[in-house]
C-alpha atoms as a PDB file:
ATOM      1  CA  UNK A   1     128.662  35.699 130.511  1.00  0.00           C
ATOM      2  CA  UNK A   2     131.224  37.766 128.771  1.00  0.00           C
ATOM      3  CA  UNK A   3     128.315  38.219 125.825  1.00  0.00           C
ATOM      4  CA  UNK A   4     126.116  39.326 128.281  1.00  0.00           C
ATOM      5  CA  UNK A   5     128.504  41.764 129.538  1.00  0.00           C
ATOM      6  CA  UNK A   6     129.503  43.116 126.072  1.00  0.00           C
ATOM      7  CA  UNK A   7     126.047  43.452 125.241  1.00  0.00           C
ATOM      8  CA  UNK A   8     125.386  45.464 128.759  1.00  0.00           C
ATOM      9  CA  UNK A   9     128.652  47.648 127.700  1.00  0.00           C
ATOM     10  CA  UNK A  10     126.924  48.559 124.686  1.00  0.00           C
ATOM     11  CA  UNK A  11     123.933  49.889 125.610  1.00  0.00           C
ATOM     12  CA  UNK A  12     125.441  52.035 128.274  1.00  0.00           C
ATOM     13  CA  UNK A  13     127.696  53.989 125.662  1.00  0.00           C
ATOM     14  CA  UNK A  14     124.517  54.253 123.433  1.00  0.00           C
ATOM     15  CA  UNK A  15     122.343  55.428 126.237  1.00  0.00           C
ATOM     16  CA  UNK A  16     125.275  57.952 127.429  1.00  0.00           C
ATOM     17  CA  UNK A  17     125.844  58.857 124.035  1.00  0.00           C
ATOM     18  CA  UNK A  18     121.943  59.929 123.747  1.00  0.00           C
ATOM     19  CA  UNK A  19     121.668  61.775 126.637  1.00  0.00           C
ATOM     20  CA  UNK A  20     124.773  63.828 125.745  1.00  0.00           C
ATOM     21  CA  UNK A  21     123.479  64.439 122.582  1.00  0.00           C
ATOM     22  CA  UNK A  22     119.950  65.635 124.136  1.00  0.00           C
ATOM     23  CA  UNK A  23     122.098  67.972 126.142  1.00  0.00           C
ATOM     24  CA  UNK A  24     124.095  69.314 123.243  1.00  0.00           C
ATOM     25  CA  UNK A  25     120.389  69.949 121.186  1.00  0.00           C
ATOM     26  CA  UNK A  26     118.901  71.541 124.161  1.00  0.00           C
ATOM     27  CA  UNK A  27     121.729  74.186 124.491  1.00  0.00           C
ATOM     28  CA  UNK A  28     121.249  74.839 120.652  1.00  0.00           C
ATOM     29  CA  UNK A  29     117.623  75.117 120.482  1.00  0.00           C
ATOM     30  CA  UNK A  30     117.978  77.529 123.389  1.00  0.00           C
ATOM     31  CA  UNK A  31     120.896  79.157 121.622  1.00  0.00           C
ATOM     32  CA  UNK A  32     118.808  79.437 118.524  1.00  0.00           C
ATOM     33  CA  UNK A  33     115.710  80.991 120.508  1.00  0.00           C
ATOM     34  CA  UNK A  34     118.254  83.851 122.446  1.00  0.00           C
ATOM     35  CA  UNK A  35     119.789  84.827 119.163  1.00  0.00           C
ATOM     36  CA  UNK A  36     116.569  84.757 117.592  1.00  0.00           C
ATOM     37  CA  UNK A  37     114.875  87.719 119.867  1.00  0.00           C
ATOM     38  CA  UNK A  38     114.001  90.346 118.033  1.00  0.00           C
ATOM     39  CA  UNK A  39     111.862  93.540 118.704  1.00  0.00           C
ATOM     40  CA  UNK A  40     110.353  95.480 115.245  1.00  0.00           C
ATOM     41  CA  UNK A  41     109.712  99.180 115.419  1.00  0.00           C
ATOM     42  CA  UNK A  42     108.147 101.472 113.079  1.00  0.00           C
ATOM     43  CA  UNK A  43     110.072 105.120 112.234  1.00  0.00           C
ATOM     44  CA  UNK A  44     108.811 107.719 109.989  1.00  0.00           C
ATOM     45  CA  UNK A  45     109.812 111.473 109.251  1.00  0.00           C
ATOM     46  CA  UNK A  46     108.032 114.167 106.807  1.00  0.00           C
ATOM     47  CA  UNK A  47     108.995 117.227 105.543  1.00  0.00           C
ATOM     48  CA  UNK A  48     107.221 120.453 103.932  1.00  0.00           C
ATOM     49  CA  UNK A  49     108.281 121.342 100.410  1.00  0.00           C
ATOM     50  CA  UNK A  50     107.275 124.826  98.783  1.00  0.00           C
ATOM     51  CA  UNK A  51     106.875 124.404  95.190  1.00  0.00           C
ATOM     52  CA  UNK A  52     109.402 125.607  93.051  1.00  0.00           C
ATOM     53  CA  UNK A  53     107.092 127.320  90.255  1.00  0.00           C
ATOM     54  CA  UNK A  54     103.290 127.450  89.492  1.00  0.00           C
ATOM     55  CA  UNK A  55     101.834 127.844  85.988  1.00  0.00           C
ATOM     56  CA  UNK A  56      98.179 129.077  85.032  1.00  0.00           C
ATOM     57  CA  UNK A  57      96.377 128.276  81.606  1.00  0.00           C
ATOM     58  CA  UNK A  58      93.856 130.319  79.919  1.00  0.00           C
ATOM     59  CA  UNK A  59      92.050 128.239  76.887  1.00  0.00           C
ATOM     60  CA  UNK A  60      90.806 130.434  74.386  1.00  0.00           C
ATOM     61  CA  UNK A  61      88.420 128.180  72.412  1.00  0.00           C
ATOM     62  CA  UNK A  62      85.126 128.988  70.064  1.00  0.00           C
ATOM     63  CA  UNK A  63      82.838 127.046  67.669  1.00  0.00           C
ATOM     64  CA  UNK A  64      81.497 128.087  64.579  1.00  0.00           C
ATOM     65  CA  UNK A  65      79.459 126.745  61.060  1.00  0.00           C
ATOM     66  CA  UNK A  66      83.159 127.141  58.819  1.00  0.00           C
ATOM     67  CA  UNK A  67      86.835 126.789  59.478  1.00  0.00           C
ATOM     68  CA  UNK A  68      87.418 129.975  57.581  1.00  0.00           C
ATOM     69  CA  UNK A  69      84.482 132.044  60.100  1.00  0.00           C
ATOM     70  CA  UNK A  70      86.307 130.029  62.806  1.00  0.00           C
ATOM     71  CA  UNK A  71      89.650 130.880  61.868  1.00  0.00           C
ATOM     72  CA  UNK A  72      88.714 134.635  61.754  1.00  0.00           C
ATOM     73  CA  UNK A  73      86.340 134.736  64.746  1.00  0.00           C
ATOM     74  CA  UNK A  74      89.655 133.101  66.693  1.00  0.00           C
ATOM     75  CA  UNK A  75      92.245 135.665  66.178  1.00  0.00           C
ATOM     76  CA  UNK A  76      90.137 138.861  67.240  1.00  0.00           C
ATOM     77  CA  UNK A  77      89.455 137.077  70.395  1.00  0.00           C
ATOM     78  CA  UNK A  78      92.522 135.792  71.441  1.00  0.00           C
ATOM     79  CA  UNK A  79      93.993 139.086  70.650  1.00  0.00           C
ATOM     80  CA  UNK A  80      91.668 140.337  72.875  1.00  0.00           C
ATOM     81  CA  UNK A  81      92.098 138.129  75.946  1.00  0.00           C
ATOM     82  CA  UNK A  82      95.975 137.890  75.495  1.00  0.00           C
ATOM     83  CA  UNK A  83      95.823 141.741  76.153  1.00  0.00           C
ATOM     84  CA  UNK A  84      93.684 141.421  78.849  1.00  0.00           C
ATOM     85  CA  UNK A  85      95.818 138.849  80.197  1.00  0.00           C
ATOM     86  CA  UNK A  86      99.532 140.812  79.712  1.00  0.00           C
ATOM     87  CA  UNK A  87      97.950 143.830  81.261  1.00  0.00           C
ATOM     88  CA  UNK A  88      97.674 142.206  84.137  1.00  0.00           C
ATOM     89  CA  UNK A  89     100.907 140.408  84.373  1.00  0.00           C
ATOM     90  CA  UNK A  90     102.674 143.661  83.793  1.00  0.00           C
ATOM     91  CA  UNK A  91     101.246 145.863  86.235  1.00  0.00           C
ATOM     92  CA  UNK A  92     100.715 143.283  89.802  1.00  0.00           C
ATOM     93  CA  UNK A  93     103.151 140.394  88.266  1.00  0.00           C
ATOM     94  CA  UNK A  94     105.466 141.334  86.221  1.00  0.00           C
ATOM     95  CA  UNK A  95     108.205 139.041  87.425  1.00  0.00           C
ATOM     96  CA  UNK A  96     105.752 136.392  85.672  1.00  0.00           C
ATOM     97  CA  UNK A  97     105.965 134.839  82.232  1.00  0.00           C
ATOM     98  CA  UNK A  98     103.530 134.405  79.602  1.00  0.00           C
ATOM     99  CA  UNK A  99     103.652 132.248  76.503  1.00  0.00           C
ATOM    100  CA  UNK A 100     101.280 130.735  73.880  1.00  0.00           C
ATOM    101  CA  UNK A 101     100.528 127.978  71.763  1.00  0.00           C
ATOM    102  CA  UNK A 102      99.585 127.661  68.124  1.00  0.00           C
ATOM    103  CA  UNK A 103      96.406 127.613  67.242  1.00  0.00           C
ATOM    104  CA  UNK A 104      94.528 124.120  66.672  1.00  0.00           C
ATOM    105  CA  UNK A 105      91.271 123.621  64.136  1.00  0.00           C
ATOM    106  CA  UNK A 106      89.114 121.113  64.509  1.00  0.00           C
ATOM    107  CA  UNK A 107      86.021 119.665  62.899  1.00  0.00           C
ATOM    108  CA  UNK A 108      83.601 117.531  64.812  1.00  0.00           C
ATOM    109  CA  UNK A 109      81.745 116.442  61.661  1.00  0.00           C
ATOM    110  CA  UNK A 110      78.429 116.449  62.943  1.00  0.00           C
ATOM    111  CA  UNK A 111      76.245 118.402  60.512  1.00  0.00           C
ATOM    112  CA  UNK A 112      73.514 118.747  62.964  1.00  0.00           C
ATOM    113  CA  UNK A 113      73.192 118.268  66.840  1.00  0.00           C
ATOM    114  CA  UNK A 114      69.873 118.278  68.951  1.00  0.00           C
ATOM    115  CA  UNK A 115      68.579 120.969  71.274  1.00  0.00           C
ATOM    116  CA  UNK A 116      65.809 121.702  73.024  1.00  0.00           C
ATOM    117  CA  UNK A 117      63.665 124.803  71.821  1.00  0.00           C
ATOM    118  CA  UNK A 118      60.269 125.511  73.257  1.00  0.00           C
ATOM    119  CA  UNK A 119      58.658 122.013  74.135  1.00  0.00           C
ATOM    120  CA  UNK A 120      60.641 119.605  71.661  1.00  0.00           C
ATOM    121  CA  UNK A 121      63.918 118.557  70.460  1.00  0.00           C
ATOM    122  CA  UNK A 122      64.563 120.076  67.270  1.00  0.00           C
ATOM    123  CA  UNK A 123      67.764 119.415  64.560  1.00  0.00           C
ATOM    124  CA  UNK A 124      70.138 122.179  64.182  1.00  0.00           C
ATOM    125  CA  UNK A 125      72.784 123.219  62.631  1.00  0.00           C
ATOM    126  CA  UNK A 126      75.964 122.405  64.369  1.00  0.00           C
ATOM    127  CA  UNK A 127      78.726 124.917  64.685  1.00  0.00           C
ATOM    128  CA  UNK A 128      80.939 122.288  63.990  1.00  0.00           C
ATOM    129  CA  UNK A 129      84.702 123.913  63.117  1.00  0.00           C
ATOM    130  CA  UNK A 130      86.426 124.850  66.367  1.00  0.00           C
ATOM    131  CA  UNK A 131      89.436 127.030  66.965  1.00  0.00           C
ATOM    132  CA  UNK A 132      91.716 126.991  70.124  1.00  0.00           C
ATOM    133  CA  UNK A 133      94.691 128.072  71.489  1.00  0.00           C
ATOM    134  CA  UNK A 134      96.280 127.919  75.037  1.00  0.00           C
ATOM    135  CA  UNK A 135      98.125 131.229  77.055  1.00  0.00           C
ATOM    136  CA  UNK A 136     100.387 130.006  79.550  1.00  0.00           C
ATOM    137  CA  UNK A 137     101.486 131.789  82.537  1.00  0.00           C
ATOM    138  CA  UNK A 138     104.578 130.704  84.832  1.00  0.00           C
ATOM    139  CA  UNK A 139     105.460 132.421  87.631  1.00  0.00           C
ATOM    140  CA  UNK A 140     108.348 131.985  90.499  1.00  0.00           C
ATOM    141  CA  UNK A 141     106.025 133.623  93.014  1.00  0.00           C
ATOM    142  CA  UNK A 142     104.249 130.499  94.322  1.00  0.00           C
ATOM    143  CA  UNK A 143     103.073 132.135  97.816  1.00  0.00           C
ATOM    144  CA  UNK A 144     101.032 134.679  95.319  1.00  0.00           C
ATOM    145  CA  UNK A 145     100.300 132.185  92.376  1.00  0.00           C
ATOM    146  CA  UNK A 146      96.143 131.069  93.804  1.00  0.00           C
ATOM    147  CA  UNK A 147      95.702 135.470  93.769  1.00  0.00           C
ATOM    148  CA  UNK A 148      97.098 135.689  90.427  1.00  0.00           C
ATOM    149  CA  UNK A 149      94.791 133.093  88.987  1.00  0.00           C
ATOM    150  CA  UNK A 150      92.004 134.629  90.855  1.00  0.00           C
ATOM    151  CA  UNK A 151      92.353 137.948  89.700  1.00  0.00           C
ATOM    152  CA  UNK A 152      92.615 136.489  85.662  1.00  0.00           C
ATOM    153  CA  UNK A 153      89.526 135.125  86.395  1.00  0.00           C
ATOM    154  CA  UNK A 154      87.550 138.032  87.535  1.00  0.00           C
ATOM    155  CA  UNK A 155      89.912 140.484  84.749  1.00  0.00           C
ATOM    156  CA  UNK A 156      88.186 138.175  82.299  1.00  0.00           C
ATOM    157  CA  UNK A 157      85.182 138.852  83.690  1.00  0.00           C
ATOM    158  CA  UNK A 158      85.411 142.204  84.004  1.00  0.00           C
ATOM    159  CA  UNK A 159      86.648 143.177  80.353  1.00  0.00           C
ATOM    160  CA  UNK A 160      83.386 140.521  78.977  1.00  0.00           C
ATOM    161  CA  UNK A 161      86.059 138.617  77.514  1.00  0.00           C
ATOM    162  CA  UNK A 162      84.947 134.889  79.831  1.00  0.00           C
ATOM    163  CA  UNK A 163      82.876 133.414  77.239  1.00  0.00           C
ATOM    164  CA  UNK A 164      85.577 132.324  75.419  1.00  0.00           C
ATOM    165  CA  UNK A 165      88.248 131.965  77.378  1.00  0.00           C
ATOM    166  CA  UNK A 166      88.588 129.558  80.381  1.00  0.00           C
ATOM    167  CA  UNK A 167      90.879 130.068  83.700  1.00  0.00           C
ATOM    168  CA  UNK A 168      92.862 126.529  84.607  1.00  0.00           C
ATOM    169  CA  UNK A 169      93.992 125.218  88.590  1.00  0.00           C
ATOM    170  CA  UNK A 170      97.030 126.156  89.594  1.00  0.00           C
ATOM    171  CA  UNK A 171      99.706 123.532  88.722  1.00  0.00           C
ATOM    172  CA  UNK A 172     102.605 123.699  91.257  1.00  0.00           C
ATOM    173  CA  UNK A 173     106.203 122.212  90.710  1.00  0.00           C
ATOM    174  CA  UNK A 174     107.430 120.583  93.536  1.00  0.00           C
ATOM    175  CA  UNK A 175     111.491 119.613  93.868  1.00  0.00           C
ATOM    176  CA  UNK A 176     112.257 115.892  92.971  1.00  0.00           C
ATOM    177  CA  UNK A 177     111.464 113.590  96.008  1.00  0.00           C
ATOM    178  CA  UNK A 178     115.086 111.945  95.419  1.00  0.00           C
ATOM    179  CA  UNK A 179     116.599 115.322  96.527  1.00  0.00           C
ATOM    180  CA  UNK A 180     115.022 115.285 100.020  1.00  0.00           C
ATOM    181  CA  UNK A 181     114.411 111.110 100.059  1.00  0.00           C
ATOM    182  CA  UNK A 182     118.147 110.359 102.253  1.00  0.00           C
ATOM    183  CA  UNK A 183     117.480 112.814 104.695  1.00  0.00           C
ATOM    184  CA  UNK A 184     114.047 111.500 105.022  1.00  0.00           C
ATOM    185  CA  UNK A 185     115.237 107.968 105.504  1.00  0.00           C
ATOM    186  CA  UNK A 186     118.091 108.797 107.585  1.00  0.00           C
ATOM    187  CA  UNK A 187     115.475 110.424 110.299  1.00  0.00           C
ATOM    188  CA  UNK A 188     112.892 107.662 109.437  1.00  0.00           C
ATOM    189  CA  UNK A 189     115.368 105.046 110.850  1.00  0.00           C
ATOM    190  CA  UNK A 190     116.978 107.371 113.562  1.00  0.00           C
ATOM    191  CA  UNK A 191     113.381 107.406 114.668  1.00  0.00           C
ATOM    192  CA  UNK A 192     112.611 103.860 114.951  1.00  0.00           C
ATOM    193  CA  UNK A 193     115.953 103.178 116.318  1.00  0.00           C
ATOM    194  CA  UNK A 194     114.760 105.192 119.129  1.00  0.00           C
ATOM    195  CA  UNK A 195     111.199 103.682 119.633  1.00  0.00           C
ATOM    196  CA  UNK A 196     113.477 100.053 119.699  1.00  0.00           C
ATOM    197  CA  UNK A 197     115.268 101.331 121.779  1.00  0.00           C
ATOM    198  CA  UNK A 198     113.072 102.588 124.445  1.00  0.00           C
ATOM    199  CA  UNK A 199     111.372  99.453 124.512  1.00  0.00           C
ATOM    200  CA  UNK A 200     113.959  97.492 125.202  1.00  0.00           C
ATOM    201  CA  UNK A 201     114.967  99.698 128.247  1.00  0.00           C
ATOM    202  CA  UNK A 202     111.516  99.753 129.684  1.00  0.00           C
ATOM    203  CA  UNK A 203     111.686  95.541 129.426  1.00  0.00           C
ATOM    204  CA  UNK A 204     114.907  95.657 131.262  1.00  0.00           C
ATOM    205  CA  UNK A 205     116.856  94.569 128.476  1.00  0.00           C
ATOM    206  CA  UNK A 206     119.410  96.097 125.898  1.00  0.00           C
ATOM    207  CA  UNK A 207     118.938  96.827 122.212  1.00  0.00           C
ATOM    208  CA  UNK A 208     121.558  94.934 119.974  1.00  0.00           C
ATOM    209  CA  UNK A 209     122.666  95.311 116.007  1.00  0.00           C
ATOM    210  CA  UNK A 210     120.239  95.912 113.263  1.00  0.00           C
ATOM    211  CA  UNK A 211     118.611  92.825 112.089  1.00  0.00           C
ATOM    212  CA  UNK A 212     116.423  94.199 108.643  1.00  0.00           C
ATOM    213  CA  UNK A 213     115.278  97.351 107.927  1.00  0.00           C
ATOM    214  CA  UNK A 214     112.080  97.809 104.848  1.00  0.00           C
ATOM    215  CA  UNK A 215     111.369 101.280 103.732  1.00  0.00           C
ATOM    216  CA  UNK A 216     107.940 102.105 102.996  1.00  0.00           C
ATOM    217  CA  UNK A 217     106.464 104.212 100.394  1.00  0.00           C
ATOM    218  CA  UNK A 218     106.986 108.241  99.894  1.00  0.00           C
ATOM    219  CA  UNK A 219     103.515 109.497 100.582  1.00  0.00           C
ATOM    220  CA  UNK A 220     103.464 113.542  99.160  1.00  0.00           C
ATOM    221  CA  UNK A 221     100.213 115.456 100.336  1.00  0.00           C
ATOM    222  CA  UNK A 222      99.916 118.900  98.394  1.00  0.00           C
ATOM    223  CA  UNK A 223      98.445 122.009 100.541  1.00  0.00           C
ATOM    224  CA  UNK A 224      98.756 124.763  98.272  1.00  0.00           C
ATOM    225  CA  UNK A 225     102.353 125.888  97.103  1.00  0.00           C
ATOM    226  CA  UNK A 226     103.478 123.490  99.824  1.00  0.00           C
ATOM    227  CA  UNK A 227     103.577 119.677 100.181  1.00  0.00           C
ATOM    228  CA  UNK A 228     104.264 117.859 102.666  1.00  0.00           C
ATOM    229  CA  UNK A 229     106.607 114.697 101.834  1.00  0.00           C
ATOM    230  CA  UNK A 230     106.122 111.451 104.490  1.00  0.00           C
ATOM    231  CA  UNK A 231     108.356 108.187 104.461  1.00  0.00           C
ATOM    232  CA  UNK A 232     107.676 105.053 106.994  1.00  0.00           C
ATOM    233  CA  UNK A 233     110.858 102.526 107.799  1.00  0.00           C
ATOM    234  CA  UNK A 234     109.975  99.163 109.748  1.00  0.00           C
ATOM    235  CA  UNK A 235     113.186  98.383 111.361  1.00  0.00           C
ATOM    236  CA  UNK A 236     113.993  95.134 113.149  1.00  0.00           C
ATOM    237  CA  UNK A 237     116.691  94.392 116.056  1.00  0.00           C
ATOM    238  CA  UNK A 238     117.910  91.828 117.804  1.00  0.00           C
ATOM    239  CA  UNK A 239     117.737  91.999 121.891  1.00  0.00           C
ATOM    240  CA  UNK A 240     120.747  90.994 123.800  1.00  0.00           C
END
């Protein structure tokens, strides 16, 4: 009898014990899931740049059957469009720059090349020595940098001097992206606080502390002398 009972008093504390310790899991599961309510929001912000400088080339380049013909050939025509070119600069932009590099020879070493004369492909000589050399133009005034290539092209043009020399794009330089990349993240993150946040309040509940935050790439989109710099942030809070 008193086994009996023992045994009895034993299985009651067990089965009390379990149920109290089903009671204590449920309130941490559910625990768990409240603090584990999140809401994720994306942010982004962009901002237009204007370039900082622009620089134009003109390559000066022509082919010929000797380096010393090539050599001598060069210098009368590059003479010729760098003159063309500073006359230009001087009287519409003359807060502009112009520099130049050193000339460059070079010899393809083919003796011959094929072309096409009357109804066959014949061998030719090949002007095979080749002199170049490169004018470069930088200039502060980006808003008037696409006119000022323009009008070297047609100048070139004009003075007969295009078959030798060659007008480049317009290269813009833009500000570094790490002097404008805090204030982009700062509003990226302001702005998907606030999406958060508005969600929350249209669900009826409020938004809590920050849980993560992941910054996306710096997209840059050029438009001219002006880019336009973009930056996403994926932002996660909790929901109390």
């Amino acid at each position: 009898m008193k086994k009996e009972i023992f045994r009895l008093s034993i299985v009651v504390v067990v089965c009390v014990t379990m149920l109290l310790s089903a009671g204590i899991l449920g309130h941490n599961i559910q625990s768990g899931l409240q603090s584990d309510r999140v809401i994720t929001s994306r942010g982004s912000a962009e901002q237009s740049v204007i370039a900082l400088s622009a620089s134009i080339e003109v390559v000066v380049r022509l082919n010929d059957y000797t380096v010393e013909s090539a050599r001598n050939r060069f210098t009368d025509e590059f003479n010729n469009v760098y003159s063309s070119v500073n006359e230009l600069i001087r009287s519409d932009f003359a807060n502009s720059r112009i520099e130049s590099t050193d000339i460059v020879l070079n010899d393809s070493r083919n003796e011959y090349v094929t072309e096409w004369v009357g109804d066959r492909h014949i061998q030719v000589r090949a002007r095979r020595f080749s002199a170049s050399r490169t004018i470069r133009i930088h200039t502060t005034e980006v808003v008037s940098a696409q006119r000022l290539r323009d009008e070297l092209e047609s100048k070139l043009i004009i003075d007969g001097l295009s078959t030798y020399a060659t007008v480049s794009f317009v290269r813009f330089v833009y500000p570094s992206i790490d002097s404008i990349k805090p204030e982009l993240l700062e509003r990226s993150y302001a702005d998907a606080h606030r999406a958060a946040e508005q969600f929350a309040r249209d669900s009826g509940q409020s938004l809590g502390r920050l849980k993560t935050a992941n910054q996306g790439f710096v997209s840059l989109t050029p438009n001219g002398y002006r880019q336009t710099a973009r930056i996403v942030t994926d932002a996660t809070f909790y929901i109390e």
